[in-house]
Structures are given as structure tokens and as C-alpha cells.
C-alpha atoms as a PDB file:
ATOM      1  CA  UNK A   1     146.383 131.231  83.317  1.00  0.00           C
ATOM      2  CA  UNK A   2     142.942 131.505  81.398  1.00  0.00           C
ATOM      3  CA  UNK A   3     139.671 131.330  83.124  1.00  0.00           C
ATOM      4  CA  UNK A   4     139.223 127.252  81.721  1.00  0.00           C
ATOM      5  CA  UNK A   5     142.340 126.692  83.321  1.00  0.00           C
ATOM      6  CA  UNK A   6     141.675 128.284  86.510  1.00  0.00           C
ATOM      7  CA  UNK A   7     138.532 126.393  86.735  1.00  0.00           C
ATOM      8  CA  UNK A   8     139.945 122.745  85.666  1.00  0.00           C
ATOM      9  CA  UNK A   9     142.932 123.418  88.258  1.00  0.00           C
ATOM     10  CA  UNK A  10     140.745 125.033  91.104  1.00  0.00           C
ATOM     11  CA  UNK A  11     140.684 122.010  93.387  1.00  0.00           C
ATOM     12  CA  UNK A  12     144.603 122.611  93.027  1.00  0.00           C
ATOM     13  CA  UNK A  13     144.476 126.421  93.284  1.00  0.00           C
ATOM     14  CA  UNK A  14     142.288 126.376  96.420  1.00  0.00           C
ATOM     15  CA  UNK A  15     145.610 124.260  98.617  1.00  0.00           C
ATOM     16  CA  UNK A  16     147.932 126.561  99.986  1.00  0.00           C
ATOM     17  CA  UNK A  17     150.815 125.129  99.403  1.00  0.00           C
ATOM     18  CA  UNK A  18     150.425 125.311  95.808  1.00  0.00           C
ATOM     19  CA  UNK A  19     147.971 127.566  94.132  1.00  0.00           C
ATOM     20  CA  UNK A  20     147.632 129.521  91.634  1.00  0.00           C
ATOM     21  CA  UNK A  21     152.228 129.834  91.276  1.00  0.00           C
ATOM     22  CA  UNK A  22     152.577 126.026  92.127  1.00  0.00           C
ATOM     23  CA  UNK A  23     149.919 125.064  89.170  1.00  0.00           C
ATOM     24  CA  UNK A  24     151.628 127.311  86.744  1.00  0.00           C
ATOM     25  CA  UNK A  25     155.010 125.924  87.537  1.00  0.00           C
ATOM     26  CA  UNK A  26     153.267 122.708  86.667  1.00  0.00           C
ATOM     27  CA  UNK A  27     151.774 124.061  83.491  1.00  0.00           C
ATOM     28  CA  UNK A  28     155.344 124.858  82.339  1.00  0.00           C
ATOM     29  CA  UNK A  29     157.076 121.981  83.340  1.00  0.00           C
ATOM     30  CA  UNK A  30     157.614 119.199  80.639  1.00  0.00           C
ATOM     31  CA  UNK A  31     158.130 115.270  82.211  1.00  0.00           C
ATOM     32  CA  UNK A  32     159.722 112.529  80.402  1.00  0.00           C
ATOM     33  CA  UNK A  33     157.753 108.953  81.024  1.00  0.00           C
ATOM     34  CA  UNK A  34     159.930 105.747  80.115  1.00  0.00           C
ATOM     35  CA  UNK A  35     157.386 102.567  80.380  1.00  0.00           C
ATOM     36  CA  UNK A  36     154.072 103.090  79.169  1.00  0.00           C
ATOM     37  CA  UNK A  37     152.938  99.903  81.554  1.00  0.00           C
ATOM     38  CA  UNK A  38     151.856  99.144  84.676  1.00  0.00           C
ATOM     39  CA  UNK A  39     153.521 102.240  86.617  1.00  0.00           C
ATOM     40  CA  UNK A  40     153.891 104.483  84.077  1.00  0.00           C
ATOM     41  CA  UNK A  41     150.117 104.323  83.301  1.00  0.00           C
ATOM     42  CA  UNK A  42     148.750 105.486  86.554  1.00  0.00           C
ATOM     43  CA  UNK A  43     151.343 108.155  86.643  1.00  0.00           C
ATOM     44  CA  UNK A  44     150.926 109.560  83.324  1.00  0.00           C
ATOM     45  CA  UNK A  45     147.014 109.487  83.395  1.00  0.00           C
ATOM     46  CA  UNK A  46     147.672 111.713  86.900  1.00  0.00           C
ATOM     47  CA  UNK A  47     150.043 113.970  85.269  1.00  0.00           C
ATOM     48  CA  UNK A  48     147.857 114.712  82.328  1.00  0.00           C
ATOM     49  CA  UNK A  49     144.920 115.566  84.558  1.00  0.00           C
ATOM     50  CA  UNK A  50     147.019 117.680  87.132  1.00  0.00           C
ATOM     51  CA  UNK A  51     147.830 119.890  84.096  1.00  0.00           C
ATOM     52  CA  UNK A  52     151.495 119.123  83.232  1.00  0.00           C
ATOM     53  CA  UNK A  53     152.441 121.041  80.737  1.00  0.00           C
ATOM     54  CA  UNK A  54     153.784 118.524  78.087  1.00  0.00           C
ATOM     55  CA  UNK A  55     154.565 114.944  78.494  1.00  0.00           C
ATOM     56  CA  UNK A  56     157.050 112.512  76.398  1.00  0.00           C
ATOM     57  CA  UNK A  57     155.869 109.504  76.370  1.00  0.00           C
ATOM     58  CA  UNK A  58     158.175 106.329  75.382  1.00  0.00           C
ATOM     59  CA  UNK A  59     157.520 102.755  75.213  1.00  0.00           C
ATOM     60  CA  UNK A  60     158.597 100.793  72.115  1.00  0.00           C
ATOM     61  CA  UNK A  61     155.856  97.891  72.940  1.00  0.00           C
ATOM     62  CA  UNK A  62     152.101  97.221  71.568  1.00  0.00           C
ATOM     63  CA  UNK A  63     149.394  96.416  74.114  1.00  0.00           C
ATOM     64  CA  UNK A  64     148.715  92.567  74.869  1.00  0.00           C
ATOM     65  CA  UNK A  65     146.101  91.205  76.231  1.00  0.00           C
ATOM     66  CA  UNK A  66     147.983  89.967  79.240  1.00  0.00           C
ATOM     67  CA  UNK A  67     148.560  93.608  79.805  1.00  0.00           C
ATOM     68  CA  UNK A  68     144.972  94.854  80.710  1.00  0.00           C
ATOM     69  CA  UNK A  69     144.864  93.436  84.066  1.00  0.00           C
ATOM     70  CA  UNK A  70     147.178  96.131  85.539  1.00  0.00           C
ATOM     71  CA  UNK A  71     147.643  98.766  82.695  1.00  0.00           C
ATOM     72  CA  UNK A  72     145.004 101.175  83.183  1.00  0.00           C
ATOM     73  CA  UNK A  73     146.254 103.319  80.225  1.00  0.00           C
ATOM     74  CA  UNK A  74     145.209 100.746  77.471  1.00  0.00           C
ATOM     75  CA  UNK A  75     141.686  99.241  76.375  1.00  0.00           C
ATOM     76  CA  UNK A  76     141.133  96.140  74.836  1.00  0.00           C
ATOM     77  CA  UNK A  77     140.057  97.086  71.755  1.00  0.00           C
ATOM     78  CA  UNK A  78     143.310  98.958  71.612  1.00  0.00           C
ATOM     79  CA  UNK A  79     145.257  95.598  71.390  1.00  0.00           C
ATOM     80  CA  UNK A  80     148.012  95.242  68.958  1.00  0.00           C
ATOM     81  CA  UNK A  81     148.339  99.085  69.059  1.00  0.00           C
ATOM     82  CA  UNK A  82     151.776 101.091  69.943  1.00  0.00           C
ATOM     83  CA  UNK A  83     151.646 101.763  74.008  1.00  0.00           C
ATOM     84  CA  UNK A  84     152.626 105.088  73.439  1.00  0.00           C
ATOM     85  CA  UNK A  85     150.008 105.786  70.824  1.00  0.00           C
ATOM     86  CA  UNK A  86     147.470 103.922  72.696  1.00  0.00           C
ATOM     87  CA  UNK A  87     148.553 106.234  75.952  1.00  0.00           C
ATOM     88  CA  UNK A  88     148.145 109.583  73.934  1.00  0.00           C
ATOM     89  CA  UNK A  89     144.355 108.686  73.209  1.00  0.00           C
ATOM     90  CA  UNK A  90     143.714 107.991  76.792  1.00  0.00           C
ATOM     91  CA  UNK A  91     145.846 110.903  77.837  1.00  0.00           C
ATOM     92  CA  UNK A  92     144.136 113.326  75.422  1.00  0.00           C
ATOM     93  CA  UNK A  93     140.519 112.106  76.209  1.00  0.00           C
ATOM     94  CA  UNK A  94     141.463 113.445  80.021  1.00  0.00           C
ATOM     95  CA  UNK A  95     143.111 116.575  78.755  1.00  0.00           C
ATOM     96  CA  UNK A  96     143.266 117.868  75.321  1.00  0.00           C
ATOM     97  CA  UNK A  97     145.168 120.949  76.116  1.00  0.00           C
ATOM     98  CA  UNK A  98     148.250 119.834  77.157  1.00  0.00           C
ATOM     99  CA  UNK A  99     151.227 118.300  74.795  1.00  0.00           C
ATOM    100  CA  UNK A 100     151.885 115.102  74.297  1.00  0.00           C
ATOM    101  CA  UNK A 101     154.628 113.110  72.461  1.00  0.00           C
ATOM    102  CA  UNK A 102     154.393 109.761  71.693  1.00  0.00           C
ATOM    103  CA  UNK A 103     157.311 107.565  70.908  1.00  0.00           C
ATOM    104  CA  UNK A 104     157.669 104.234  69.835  1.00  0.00           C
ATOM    105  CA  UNK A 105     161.220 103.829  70.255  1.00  0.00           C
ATOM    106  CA  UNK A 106     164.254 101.261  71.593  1.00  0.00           C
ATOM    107  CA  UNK A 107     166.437 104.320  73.643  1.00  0.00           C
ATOM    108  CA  UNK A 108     169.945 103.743  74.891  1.00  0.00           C
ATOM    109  CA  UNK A 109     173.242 105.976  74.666  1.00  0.00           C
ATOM    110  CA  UNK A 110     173.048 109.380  73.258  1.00  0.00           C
ATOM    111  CA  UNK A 111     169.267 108.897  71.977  1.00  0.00           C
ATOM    112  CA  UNK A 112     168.365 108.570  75.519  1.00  0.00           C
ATOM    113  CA  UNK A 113     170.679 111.511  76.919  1.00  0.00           C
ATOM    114  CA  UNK A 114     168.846 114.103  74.529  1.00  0.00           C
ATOM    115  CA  UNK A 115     165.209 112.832  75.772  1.00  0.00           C
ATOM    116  CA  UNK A 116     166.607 113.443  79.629  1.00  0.00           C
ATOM    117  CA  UNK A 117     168.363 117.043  78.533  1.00  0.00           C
ATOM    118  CA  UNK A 118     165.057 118.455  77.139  1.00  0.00           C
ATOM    119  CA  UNK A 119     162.921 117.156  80.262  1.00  0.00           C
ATOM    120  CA  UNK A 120     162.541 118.811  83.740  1.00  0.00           C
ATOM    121  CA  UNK A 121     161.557 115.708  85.043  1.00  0.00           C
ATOM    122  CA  UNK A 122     162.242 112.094  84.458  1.00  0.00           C
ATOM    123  CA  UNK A 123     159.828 109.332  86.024  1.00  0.00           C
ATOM    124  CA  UNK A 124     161.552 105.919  85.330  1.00  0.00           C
ATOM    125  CA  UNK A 125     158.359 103.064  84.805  1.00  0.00           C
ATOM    126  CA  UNK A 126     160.627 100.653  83.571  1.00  0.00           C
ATOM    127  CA  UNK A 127     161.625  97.251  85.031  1.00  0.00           C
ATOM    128  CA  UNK A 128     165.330  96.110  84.553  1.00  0.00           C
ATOM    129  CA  UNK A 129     168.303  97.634  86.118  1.00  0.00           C
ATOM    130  CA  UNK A 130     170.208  98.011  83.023  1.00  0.00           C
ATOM    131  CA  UNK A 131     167.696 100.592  81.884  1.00  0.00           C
ATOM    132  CA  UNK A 132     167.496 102.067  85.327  1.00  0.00           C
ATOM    133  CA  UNK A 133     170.790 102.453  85.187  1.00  0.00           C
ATOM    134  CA  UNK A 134     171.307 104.091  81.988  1.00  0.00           C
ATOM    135  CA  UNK A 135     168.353 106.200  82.859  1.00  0.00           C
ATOM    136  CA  UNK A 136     170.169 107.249  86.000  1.00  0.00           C
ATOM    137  CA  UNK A 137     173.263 108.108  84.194  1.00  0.00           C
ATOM    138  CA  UNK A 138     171.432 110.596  81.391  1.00  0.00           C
ATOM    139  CA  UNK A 139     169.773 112.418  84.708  1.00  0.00           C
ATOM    140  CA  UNK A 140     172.835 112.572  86.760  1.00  0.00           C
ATOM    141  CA  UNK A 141     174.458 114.075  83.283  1.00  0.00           C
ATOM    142  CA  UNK A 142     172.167 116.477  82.981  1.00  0.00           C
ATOM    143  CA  UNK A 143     171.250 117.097  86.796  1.00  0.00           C
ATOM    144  CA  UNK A 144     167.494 116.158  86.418  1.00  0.00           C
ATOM    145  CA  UNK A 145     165.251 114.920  89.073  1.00  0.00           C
ATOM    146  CA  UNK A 146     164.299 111.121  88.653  1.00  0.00           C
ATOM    147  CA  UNK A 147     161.208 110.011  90.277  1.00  0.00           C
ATOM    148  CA  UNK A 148     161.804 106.022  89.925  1.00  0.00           C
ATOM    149  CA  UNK A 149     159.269 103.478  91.096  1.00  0.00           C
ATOM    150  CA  UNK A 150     158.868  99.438  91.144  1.00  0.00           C
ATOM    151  CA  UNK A 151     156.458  96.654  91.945  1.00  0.00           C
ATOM    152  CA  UNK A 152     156.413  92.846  91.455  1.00  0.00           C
ATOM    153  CA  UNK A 153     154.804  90.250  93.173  1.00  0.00           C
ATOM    154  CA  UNK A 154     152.957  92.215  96.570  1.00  0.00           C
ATOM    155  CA  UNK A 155     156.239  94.324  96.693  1.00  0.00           C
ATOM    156  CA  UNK A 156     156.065  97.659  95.342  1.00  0.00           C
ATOM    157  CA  UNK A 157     159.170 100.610  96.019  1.00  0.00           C
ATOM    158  CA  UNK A 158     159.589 103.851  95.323  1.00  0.00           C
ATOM    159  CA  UNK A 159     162.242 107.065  95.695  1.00  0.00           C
ATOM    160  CA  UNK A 160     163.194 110.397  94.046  1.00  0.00           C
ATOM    161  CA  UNK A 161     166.750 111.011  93.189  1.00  0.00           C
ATOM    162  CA  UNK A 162     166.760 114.893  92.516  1.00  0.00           C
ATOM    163  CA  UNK A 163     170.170 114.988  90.847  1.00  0.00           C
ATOM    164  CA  UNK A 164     169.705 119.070  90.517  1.00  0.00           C
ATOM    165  CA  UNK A 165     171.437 118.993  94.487  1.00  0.00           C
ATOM    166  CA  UNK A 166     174.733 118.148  94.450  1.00  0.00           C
ATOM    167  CA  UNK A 167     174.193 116.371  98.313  1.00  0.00           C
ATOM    168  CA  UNK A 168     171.363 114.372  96.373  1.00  0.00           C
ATOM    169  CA  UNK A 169     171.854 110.198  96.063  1.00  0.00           C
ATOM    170  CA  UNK A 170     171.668 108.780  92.896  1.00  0.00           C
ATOM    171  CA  UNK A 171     169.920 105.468  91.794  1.00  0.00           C
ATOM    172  CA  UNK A 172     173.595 103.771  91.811  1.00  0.00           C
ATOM    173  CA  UNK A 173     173.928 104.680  95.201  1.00  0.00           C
ATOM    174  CA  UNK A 174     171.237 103.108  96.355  1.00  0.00           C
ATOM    175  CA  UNK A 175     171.774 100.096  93.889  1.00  0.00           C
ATOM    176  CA  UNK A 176     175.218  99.763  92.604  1.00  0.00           C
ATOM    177  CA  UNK A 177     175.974  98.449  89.350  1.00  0.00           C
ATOM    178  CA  UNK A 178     177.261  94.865  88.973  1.00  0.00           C
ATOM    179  CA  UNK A 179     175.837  93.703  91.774  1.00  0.00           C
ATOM    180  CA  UNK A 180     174.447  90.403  91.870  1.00  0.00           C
ATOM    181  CA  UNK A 181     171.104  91.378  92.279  1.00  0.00           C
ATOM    182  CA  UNK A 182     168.224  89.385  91.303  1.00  0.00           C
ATOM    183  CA  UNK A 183     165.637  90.207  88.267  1.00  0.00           C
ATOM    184  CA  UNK A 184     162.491  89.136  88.580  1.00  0.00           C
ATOM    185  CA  UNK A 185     159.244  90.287  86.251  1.00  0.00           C
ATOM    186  CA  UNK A 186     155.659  89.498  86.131  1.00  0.00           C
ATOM    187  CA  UNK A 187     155.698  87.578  83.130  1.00  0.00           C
ATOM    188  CA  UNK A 188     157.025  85.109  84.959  1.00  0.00           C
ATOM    189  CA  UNK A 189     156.392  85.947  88.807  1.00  0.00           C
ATOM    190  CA  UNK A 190     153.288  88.224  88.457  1.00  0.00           C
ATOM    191  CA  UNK A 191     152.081  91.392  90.080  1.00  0.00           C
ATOM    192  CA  UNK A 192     149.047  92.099  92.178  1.00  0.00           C
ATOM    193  CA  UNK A 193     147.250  95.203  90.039  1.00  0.00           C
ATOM    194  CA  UNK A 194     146.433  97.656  92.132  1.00  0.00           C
ATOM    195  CA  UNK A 195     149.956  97.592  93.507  1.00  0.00           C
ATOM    196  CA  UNK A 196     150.899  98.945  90.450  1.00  0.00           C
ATOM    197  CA  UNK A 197     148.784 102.117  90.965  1.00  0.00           C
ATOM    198  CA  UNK A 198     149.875 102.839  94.006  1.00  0.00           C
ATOM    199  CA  UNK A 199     153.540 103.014  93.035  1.00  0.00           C
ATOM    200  CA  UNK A 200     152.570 104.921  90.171  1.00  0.00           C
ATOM    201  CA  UNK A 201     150.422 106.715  91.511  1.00  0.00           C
ATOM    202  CA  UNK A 202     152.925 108.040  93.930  1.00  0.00           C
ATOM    203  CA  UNK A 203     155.607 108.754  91.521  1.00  0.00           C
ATOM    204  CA  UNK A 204     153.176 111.255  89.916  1.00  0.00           C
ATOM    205  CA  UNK A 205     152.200 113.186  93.414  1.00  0.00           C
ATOM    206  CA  UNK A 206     156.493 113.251  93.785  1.00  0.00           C
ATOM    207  CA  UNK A 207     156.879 114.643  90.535  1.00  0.00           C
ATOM    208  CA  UNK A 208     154.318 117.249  90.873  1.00  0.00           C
ATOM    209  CA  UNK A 209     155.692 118.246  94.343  1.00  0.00           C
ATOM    210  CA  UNK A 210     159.042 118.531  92.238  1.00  0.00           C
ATOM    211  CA  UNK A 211     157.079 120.524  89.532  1.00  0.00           C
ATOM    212  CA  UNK A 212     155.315 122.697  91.656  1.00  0.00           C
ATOM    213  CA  UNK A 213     158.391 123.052  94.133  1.00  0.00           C
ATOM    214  CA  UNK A 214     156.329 122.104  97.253  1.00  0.00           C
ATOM    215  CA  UNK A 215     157.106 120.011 100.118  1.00  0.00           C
ATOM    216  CA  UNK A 216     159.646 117.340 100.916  1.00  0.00           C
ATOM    217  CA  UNK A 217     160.217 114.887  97.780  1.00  0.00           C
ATOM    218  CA  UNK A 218     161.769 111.626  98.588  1.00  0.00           C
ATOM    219  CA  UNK A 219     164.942 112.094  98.220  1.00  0.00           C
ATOM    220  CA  UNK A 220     167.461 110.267 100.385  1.00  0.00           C
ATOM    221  CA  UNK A 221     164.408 107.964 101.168  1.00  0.00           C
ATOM    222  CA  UNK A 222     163.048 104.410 100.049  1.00  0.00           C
ATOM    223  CA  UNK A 223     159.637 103.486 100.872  1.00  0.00           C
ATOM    224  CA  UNK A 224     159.104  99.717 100.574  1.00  0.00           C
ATOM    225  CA  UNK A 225     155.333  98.402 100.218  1.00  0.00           C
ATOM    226  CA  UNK A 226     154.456  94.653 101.379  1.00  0.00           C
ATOM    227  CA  UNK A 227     151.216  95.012  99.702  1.00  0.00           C
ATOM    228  CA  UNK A 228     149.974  91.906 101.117  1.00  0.00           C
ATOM    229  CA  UNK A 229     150.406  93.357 104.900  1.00  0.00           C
ATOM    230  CA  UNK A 230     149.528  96.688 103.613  1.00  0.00           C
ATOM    231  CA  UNK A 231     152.497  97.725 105.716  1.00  0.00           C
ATOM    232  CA  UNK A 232     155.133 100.520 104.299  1.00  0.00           C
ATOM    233  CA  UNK A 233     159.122 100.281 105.228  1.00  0.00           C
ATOM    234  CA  UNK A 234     161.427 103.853 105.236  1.00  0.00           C
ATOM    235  CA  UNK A 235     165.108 103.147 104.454  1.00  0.00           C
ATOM    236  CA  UNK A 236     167.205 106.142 104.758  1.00  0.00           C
ATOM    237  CA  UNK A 237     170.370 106.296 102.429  1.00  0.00           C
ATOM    238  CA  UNK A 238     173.046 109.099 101.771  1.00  0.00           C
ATOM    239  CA  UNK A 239     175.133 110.315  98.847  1.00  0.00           C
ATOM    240  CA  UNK A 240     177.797 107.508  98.324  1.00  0.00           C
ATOM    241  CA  UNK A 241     181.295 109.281  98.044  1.00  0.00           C
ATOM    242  CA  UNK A 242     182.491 107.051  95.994  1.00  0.00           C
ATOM    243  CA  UNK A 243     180.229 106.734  93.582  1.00  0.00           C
ATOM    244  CA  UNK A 244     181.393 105.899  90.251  1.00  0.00           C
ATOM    245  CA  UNK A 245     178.433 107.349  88.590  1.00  0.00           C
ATOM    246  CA  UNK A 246     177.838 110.707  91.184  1.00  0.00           C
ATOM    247  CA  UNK A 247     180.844 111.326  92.894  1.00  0.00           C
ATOM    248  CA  UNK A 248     183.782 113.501  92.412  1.00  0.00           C
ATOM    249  CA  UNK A 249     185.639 111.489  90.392  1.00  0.00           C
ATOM    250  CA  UNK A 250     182.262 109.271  88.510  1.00  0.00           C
ATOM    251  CA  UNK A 251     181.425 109.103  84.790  1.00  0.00           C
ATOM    252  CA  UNK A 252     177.973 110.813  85.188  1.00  0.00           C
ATOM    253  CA  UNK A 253     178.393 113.960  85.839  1.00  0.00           C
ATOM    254  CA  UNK A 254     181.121 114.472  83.295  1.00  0.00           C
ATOM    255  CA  UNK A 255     179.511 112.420  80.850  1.00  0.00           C
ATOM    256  CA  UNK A 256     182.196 110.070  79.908  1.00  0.00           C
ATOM    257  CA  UNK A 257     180.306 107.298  79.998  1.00  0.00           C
ATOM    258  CA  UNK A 258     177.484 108.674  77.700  1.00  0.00           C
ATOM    259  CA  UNK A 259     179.755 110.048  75.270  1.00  0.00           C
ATOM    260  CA  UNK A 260     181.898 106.698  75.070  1.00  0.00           C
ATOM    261  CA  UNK A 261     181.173 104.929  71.990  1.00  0.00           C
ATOM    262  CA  UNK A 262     178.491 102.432  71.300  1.00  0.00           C
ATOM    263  CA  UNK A 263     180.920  99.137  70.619  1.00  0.00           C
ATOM    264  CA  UNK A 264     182.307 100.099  74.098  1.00  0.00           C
ATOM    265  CA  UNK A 265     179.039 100.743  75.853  1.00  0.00           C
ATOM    266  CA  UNK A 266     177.732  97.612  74.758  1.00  0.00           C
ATOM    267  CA  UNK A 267     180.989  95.729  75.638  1.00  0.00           C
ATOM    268  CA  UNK A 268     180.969  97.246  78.834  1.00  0.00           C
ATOM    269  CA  UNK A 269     177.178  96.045  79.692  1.00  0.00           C
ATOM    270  CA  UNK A 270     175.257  95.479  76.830  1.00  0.00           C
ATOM    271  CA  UNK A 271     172.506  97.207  74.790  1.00  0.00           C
ATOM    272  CA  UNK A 272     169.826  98.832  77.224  1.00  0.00           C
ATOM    273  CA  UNK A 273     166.505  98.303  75.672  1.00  0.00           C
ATOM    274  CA  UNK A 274     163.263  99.838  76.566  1.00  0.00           C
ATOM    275  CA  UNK A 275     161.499  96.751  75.054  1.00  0.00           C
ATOM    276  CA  UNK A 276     162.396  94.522  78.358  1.00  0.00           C
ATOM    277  CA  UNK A 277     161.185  97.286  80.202  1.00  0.00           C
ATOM    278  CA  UNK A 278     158.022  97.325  79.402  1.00  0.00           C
ATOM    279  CA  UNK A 279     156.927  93.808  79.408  1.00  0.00           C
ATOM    280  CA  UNK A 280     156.540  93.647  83.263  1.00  0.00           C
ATOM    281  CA  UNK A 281     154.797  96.889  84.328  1.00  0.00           C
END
């Protein structure tokens, strides 16, 4: 670590729990961001200053104006500008010595697989479960932790699945597939700011207690913000056995279902696209 570094990390250095080995695991830990938005713009502006080593940033959307309320990443005169590209400028301003890669991009299927395989950690800022879902399935693939967060309305959530334990839930635990669950975004239903940046905010302290490998992540627990109350909820959930994406006999870990081809994947539940996923956060 060089002497600037040990001087822009100090305030990090100086906890116990972490110093001077927990902020050079950091330095050399690289953390996929999908959703350049409302989440994934607290989160990423926190990872960039705590020193992660290289972030991949993807969001296939352009800044609106209805976006500025909430995403903290963007600027107005950066309207009509690529998120991700409008995210490295703010992300570099904080810290120019870290790595960052911007991508404009639609993922799904194997594009999305080789972005989770060459990350350490995933942090899922997206806001449909067909994307969470396919994000899920790349991590539990390639046994990567997945810090995944949400907020709409006053209600903000967030848990870690850290798929690098076999005993570790996965998202479709938690949420199966083909349920009839309901999708709601802000577009049409809204979302009070600052709950935004608390979720995200959160996800980034997670992954850099993943990063760092310090404390107790999330894992096996969903904490539930009424952000009206100001008044958090802790379900507790286990490893389903019978997972079809996780367990023994699922898809996931094997990979069948990545590796399947793209007529059947999009028979089976359509095209995952990053572009819904941004729209709301």
C-alpha cells in the first residue's frame, strides 16, 4: 500500500476489525454493479471512495430528468448522457485511482455469466425479478456473493446471498420463480429518495464486509424498511432443499440453465433486460 493510500484509507486503517489487511483485500477485490440508478448510485459512489479496487459498472439507460430526484450519481447537465458513463465521471472525480468500467449494455444469458465469473462481488441495483433472477443464477453458477437490495414506495429491503457457502440461500429461495408476485416501480408508484440511499447505502457497507472478510454479512437474513415508521423488520430464511436453482439436483450450480440456448431461455421466461431495470431505481 503506498503512503497516498495509507493516508486516503486511514480512517479505515485505524478500525480494528479491518486495517491495514482488510483495506488491501478491498483494494484487490473487483465488484460488479448492475443498475446505475437509484441504489446502485449510493453504493457505487461508497465503493469508489472506500477504495475498491475496480468496479464494472452496467446500465444500458441515459439519465432523465425524472431521475435526479433520487440518483445521486447523475447531474443535470449530464442529461441525455449514458448512466454508466455519466457514473464513471462522478466515480472518478471521488477517486481517480481506482478502475472503472463502464458499460452501456442490454445483459442476459452467457453475456451476463462472463460479467459475474470475472467479479468477486455482485451487488444487484436492479428492479424486476426476471433480472434478479438471472442475476442470481450467473452467481450461484459461479459461487459469487450477491449483495441484492430494493426500495419502492416507503419500503426499502435488503440481503446478501453469499453463494461461495454451500449452506448459503439463494435469491430463489427466498423468492421463487413463477410466483405470482407483484411488480411494482416508481415510474408509476414512486419512491421516497432518501430511501434509496439507505438501501444502497447498505449494500455497499455488506459488500465491503464481504471484501474485507469482516463481520457477519446478511446472509440467511432480510431486513425490511417501512421508511415511513422508520421501523426495520428481520426475517430469517434457510437454504431451500429443493431448490431448483441451488439445490442438489438445480440448474445453477451446474449451469444448465445458462448454457441452454437462447430460443429456449427466452421461451422458457423471456429476454431479461437491464433496460427495465433501471428505470425505477
Amino acid at each position: 500500500m503506498t503512503d497516498e493510500q495509507l493516508l486516503r484509507y486511514s480512517r479505515h486503517i485505524l478500525l480494528d476489525a479491518l486495517g491495514i489487511d482488510g483495506q488491501s483485500r478491498i483494494l484487490a477485490t473487483h465488484a460488479l454493479i448492475i443498475g446505475a440508478g437509484g441504489l446502485g448510485s449510493p453504493a457505487a459512489l461508497y465503493l469508489a471512495s472506500a477504495g475498491i479496487g475496480k468496479i464494472t459498472l452496467v446500465d444500458d439507460d441515459t439519465v432523465d430528468f425524472t431521475n435526479l430526484q433520487r440518483q445521486i450519481l447523475h447531474t443535470q447537465d449530464r442529461a441525455g448522457m449514458a448512466k454508466a458513463t455519466s457514473g464513471k465521471l462522478a466515480l472518478s472525480a471521488i477517486n481517480p485511482e481506482i478502475e472503472i468500467i463502464p458499460l452501456q449494455e442490454r445483459l442476459s444469458g452467457l453475456a451476463l455469466d462472463t460479467l459475474v465469473s470475472s467479479a468477486d462481488i455482485v451487488l444487484d441495483c436492479t428492479d424486476n425479478f426476471t433480472t434478479r433472477h438471472a442475476i442470481n443464477r450467473a452467481c450461484v453458477h459461479h459461487c459469487k456473493a450477491l449483495v441484492s437490495g430494493a426500495a419502492i414506495r416507503f419500503d426499502g429491503q435488503i440481503s446478501v446471498y453469499d453463494l461461495r457457502r454451500e449452506d448459503s440461500p439463494c435469491y430463489h429461495c427466498l423468492f421463487p420463480e413463477g410466483e405470482d408476485i407483484e411488480e411494482v416501480r416508481c415510474a408509476v408508484m414512486g419512491v421516497f429518495a432518501p430511501l434509496t440511499g439507505i438501501v444502497g447505502s447498505m449494500q455497499a457497507a455488506e459488500a465491503l464486509k464481504l471484501a474485507a472478510g469482516i463481520g457477519e454479512s446478511l446472509s440467511g437474513r432480510l431486513l425490511m424498511l417501512d421508511a415511513l415508521e422508520m421501523a426495520w423488520r428481520t426475517v430469517k430464511f434457510k437454504k431451500d432443499a429443493g431448490c431448483s436453482v441451488c439445490g442438489p439436483n438445480g440448474d445453477g450450480r451446474s449451469g444448465e440453465y445458462l448454457h441452454r440456448s437462447v430460443a429456449d431461455r427466452e421461451s422458457a421466461e423471456g429476454a431479461c433486460r437491464l433496460s427495465e431495470s433501471t428505470q425505477a431505481n
